[in-house]
Protein backbone atom coordinates (compact mmCIF):
# COMPACT_ATOMS: atom_id res chain seq x y z
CA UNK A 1 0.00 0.00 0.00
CA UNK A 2 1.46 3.18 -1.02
CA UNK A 3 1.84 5.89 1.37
CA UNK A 4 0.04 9.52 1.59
CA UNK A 5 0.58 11.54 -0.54
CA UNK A 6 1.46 15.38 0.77
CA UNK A 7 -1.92 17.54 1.80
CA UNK A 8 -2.57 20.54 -0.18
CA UNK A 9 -1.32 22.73 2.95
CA UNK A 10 2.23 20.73 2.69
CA UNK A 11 2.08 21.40 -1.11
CA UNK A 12 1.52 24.88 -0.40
CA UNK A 13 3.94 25.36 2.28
CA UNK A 14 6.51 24.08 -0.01
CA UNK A 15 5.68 26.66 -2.42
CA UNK A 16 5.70 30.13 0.07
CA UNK A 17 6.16 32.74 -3.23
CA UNK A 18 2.71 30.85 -4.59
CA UNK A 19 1.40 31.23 -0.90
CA UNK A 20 2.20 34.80 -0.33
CA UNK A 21 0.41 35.74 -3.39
CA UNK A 22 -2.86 34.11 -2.39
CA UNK A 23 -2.72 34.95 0.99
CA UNK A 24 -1.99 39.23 -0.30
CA UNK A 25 -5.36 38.97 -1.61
CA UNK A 26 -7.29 37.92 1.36
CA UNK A 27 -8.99 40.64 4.16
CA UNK A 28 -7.97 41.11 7.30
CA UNK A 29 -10.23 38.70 9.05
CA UNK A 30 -9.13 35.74 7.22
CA UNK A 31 -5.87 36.14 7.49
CA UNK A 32 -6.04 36.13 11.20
CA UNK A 33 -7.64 32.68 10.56
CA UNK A 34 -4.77 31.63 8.91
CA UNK A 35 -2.65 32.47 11.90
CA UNK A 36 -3.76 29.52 13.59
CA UNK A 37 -4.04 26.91 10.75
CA UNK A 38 -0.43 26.17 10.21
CA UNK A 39 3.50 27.45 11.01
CA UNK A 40 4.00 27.83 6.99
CA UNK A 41 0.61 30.49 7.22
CA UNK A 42 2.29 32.12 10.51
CA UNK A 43 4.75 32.87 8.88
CA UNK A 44 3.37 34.31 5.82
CA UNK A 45 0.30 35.65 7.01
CA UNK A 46 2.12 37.44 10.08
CA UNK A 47 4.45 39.34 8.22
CA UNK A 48 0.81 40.75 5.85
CA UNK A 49 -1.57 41.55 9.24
CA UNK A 50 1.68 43.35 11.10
CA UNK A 51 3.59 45.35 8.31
CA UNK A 52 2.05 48.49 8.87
CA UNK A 53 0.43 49.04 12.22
CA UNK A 54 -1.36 52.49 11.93
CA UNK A 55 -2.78 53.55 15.15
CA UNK A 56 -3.23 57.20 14.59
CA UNK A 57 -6.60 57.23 14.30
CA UNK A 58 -7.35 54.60 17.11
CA UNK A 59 -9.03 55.43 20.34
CA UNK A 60 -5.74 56.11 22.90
CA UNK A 61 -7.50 54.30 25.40
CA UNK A 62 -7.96 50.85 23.30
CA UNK A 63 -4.46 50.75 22.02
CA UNK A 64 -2.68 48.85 24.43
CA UNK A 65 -5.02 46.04 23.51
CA UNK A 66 -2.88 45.60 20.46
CA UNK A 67 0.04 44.86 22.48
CA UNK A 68 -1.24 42.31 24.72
CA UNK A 69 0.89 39.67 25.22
CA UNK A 70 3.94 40.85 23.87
CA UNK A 71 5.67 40.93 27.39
CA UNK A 72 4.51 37.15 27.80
CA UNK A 73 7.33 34.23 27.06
CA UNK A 74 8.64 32.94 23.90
CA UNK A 75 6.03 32.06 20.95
CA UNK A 76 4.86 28.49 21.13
CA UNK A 77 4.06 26.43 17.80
CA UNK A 78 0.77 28.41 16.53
CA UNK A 79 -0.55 24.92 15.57
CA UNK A 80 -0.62 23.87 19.21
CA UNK A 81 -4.67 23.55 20.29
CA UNK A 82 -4.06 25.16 23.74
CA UNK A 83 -2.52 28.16 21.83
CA UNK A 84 -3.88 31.73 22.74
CA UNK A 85 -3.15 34.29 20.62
CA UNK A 86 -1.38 36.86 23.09
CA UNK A 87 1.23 33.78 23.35
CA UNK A 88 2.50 34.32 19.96
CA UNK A 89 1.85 38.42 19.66
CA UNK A 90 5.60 39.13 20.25
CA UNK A 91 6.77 37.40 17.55
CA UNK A 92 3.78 39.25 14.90
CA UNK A 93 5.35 42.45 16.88
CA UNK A 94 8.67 41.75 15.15
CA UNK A 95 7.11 41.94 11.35
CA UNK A 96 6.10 45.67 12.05
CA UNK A 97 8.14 47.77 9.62
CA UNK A 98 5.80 50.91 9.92
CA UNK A 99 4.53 52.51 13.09
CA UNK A 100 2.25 55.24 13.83
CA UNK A 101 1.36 56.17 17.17
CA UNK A 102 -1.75 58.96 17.72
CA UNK A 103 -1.30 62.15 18.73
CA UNK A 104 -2.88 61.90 22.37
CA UNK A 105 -2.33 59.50 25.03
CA UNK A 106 0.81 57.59 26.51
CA UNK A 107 1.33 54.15 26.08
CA UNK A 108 5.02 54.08 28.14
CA UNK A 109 3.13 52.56 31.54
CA UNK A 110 1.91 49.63 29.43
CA UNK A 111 4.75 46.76 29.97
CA UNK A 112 3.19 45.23 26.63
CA UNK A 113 3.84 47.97 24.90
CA UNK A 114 7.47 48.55 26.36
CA UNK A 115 7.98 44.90 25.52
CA UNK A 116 6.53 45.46 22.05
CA UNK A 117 8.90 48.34 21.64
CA UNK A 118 11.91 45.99 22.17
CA UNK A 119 10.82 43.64 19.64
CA UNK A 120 10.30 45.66 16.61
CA UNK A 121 13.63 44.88 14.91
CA UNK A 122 12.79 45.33 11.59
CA UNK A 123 11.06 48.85 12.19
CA UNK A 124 11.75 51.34 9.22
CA UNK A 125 9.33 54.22 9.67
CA UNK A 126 7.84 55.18 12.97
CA UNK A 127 5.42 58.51 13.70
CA UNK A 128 5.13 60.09 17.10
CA UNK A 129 3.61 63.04 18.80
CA UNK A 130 5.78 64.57 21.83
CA UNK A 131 1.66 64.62 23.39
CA UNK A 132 3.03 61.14 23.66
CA UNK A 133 6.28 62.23 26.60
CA UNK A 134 4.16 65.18 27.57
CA UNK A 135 1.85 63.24 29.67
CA UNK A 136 5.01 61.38 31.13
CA UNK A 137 6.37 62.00 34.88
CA UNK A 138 9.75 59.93 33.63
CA UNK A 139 12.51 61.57 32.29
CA UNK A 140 12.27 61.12 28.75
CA UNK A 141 15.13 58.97 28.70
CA UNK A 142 12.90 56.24 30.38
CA UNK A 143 10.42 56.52 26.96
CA UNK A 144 9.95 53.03 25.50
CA UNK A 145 10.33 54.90 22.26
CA UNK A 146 13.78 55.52 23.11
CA UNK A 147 14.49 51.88 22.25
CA UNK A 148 13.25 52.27 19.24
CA UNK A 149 15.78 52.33 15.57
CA UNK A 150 13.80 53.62 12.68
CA UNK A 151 15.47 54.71 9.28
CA UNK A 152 12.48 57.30 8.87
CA UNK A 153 11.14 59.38 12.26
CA UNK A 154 8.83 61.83 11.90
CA UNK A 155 7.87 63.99 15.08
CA UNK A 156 4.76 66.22 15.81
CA UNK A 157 4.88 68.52 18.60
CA UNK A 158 2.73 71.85 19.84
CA UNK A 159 5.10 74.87 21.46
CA UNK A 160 5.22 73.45 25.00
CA UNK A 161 6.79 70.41 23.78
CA UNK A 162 9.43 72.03 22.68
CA UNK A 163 12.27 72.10 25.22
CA UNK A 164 11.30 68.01 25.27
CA UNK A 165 12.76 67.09 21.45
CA UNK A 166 16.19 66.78 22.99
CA UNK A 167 14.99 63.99 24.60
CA UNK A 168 14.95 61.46 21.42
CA UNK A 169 18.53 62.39 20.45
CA UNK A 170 19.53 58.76 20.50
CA UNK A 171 16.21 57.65 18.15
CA UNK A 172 16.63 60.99 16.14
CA UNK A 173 20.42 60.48 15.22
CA UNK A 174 20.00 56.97 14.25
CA UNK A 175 17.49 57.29 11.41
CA UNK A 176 18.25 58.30 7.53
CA UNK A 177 15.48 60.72 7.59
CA UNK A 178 13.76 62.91 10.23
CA UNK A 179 10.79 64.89 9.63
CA UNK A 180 9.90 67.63 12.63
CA UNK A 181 5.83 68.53 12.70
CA UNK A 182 4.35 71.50 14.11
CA UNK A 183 1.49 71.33 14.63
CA UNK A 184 0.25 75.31 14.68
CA UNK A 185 1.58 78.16 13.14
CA UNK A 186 4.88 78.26 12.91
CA UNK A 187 5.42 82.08 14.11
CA UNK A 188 4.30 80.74 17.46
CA UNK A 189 7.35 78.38 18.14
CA UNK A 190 10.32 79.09 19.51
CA UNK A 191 13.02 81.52 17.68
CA UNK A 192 15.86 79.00 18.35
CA UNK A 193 13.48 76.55 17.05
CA UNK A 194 17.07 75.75 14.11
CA UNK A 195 19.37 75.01 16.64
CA UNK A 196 16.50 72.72 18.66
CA UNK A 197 16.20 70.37 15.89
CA UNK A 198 20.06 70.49 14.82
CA UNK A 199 20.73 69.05 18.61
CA UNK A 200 18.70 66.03 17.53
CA UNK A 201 19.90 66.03 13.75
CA UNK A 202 19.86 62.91 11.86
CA UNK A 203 23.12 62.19 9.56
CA UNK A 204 20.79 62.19 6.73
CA UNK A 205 17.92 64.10 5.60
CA UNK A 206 16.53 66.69 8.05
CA UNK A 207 12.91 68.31 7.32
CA UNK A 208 10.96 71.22 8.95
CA UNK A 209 7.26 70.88 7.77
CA UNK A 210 4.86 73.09 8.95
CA UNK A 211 1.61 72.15 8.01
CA UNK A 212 -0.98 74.47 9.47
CA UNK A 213 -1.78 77.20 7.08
CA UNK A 214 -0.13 80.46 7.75
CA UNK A 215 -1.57 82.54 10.62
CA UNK A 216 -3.80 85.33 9.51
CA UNK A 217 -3.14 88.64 11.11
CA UNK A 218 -5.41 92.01 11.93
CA UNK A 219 -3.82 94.46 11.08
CA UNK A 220 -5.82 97.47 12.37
CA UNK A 221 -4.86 100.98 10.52
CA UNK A 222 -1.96 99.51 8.35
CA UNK A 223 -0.03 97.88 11.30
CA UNK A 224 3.38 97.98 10.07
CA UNK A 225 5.60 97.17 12.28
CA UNK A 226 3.02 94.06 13.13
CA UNK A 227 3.24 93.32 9.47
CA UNK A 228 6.99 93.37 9.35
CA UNK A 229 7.40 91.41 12.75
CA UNK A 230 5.56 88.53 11.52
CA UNK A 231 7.84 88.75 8.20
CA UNK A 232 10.61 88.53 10.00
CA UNK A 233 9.68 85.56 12.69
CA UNK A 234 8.64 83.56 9.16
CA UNK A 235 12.20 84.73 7.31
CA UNK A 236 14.60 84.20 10.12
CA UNK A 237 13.05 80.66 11.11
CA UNK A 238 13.62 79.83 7.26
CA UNK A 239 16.98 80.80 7.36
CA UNK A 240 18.11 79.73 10.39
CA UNK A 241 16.60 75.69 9.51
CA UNK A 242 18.61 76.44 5.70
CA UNK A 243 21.44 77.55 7.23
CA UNK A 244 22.06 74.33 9.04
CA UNK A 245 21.17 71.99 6.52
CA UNK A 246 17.44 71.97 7.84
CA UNK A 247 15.17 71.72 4.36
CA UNK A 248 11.98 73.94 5.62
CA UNK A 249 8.55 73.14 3.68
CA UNK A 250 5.39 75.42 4.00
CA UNK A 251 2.55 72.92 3.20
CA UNK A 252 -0.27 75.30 3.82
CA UNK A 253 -2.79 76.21 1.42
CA UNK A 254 -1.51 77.10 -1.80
CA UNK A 255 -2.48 81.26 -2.57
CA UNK A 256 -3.47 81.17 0.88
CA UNK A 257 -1.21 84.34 2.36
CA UNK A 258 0.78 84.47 5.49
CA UNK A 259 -0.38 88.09 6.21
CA UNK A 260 -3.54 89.64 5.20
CA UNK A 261 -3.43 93.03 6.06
CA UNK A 262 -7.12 94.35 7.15
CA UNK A 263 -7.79 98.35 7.47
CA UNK A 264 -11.04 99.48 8.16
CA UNK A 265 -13.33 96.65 6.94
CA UNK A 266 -11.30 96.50 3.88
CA UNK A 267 -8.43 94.55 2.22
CA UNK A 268 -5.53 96.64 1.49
CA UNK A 269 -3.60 96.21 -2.28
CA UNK A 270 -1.71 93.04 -2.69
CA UNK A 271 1.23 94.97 -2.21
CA UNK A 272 0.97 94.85 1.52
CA UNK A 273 0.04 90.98 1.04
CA UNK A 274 3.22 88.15 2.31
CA UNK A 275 2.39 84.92 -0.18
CA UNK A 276 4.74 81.98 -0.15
CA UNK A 277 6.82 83.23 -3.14
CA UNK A 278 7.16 86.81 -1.67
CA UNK A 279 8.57 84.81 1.32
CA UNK A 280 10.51 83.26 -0.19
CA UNK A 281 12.18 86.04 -1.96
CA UNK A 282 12.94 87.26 1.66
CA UNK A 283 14.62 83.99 2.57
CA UNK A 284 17.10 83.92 -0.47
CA UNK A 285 18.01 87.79 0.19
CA UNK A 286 18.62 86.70 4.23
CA UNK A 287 20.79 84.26 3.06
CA UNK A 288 23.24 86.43 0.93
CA UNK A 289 23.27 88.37 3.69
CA UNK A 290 24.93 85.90 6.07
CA UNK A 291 28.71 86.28 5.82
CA UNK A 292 31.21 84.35 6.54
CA UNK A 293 31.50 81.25 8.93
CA UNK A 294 27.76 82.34 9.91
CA UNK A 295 26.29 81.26 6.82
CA UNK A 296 28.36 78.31 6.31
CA UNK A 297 26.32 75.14 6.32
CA UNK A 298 27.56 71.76 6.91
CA UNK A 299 25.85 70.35 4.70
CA UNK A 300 26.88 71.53 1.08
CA UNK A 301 23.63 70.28 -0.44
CA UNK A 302 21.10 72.06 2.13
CA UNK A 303 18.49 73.90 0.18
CA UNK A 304 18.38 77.41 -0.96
CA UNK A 305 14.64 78.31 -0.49
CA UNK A 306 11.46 77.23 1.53
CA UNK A 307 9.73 74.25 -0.51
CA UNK A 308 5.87 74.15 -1.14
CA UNK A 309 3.11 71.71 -1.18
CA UNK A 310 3.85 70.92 -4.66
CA UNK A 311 7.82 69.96 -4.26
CA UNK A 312 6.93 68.07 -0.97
CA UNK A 313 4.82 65.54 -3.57
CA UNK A 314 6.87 65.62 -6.44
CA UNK A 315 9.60 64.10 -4.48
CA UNK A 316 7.75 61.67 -3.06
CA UNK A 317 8.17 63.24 1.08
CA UNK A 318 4.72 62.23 1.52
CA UNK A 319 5.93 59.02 1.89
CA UNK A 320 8.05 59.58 5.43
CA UNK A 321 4.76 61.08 7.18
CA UNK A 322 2.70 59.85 9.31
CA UNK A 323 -0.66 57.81 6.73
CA UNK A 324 -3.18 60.24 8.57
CA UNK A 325 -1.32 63.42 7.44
CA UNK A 326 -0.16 62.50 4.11
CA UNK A 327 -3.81 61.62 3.44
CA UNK A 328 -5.12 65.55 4.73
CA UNK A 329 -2.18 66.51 2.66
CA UNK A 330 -3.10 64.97 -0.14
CA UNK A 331 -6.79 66.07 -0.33
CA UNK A 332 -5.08 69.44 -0.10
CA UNK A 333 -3.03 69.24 -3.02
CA UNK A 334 -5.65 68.02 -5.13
CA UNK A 335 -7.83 70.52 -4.89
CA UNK A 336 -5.09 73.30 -4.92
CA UNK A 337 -4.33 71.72 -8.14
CA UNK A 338 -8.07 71.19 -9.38
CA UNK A 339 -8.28 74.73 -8.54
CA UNK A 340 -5.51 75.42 -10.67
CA UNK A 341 -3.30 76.93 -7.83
CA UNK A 342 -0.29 74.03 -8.80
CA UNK A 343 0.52 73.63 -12.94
């Protein structure tokens, strides 16, 4: 009597590219099934369900759930029948290559999520808001996030976090590519907001992006001074990010101005208007003003002018931003260029 031949799970274990390509095609639900059917779908339906964990737009208070069991011993064999599935969660923690946290809430007191946090060794892009350490009694060192290596981080933060950034020099200076958020008008940040981020530069790629649009100003009677105060807080944070190496992108509204000037009920001529390209125009003229070792970068290839909306997509940034914000981002393109703001 011959023996067996191999099931049709053994045939397609021993085929894993055929495997993966069925198993890409299935929703989320089954493929959790599949988690507990065999090691060969572990492993390939694992890597699918825990590749991009997006949690930005999760309640703060359900999160941790995600993370249960992750501080819990070694997997055991997911086709074992008294397996539960917080036994094997550490090792479906370790195929996360993309991580974005929400912008409220702290997940540091969780030990799953600490544990979690030590397991992610193939992380490449993680997203953070300093919300995240503000609500923190540690010193920041103490941040699971700390033990974190990322080749992309981007940051958001609000003007009290400021002083805090310095915090996630060790995360920071590891990646290839760090992105700092504000997340309100930039005016309102600190002056040495430059030398802030430069403390925590990457080797790499370094990126200011303010994404609020511009703040709009009252000026009563022709303010003046007002109008040229606000000028300068936009030009000299410009400069000072460009003279480090710091690229600086304004990502508001296209044609949307960072001054209106308002007299009397009525707009004044566009003369007394600050648009992005006017701006910009200031920027270049502070830089040839900087003279000798002050203006020297140390980065030969920093940029020479404030980028847009527009360059941000057509070189592909949108992809080292939190999902949530390159989503907004992108609605907001498309209708500046529906609207026939972008060429």
């Amino acid at each position: 009597m011959s023996a067996p031949g191999p099931s049709s799970g053994q045939r397609l274990a021993s085929h894993p590219d055929v495997l993966r390509s069925i198993l890409s095609l299935c929703d989320r639900p089954t493929l959790v099934c599949c988690l507990r059917v065999s090691s060969a779908l572990f492993d390939q339906s694992g890597p699918l369900l825990y590749r991009v964990l997006d949690l930005s737009t999760r309640n703060h208070k359900d999160i941790p759930k995600v993370f249960l069991g992750a501080d819990l011993e070694a997997p055991v064999n997911p086709k074992a029948e008294s397996l539960n599935i917080t036994n094997f969660k550490r090792q479906l923690i370790g195929y996360v290559k993309e991580l974005y946290l929400p912008d409220a809430g702290n997940l540091c007191n969780h030990p799953a999520f600490q544990a979690a946090c030590r397991s992610m060794s193939a992380l490449d892009h993680l997203h953070f808001s300093l919300h995240h350490f503000r609500l923190r009694s540690q010193d920041p060192v103490d941040c699971a996030l700390t033990a974190l290596v990322a080749r992309t981080v981007s940051i958001s933060f609000n003007t009290i976090d400021t002083d805090s950034l310095d915090g996630y020099r060790k995360l920071t200076s590891a990646a290839e590519t760090l992105s700092i958020i504000p997340t309100g008008p930039i005016d309102e940040f600190h002056p040495k907001i430059a030398a802030i981020i430069d403390k925590i530069r990457c080797p790499g790629m370094n990126r200011l992006l303010s994404i609020d649009d511009p703040v709009m100003h009252v000026l009563y009677g022709g303010d003046s001074e007002q109008y040229q105060e606000l000028l300068r807080s936009h030009v000299n944070l410009a400069v000072g990010c460009i003279k480090l190496g710091i690229e600086v992108y304004f990502l508001g509204k296209p044609k949307v101005l960072v001054c209106i000037a308002f007299d009397g009920g009525q707009y004044l001529e566009p003369d007394h208007w600050i648009t992005l390209d006017r701006l910009n125009k200031h920027v270049a003229r502070g830089l040839e003003r900087c003279t000798g070792t002050e203006c020297t970068s140390r980065h030969s290839d920093s940029r020479g002018s404030i980028g847009s909306i527009h360059d941000f997509f057509l070189s592909g940034m949108d992809q080292s931003v939190a999902r949530s914000l390159s989503r907004r981002l992108r609605i907001r393109y498309q209708e500046a260029c529906s609207m026939g703001y972008i060429q």
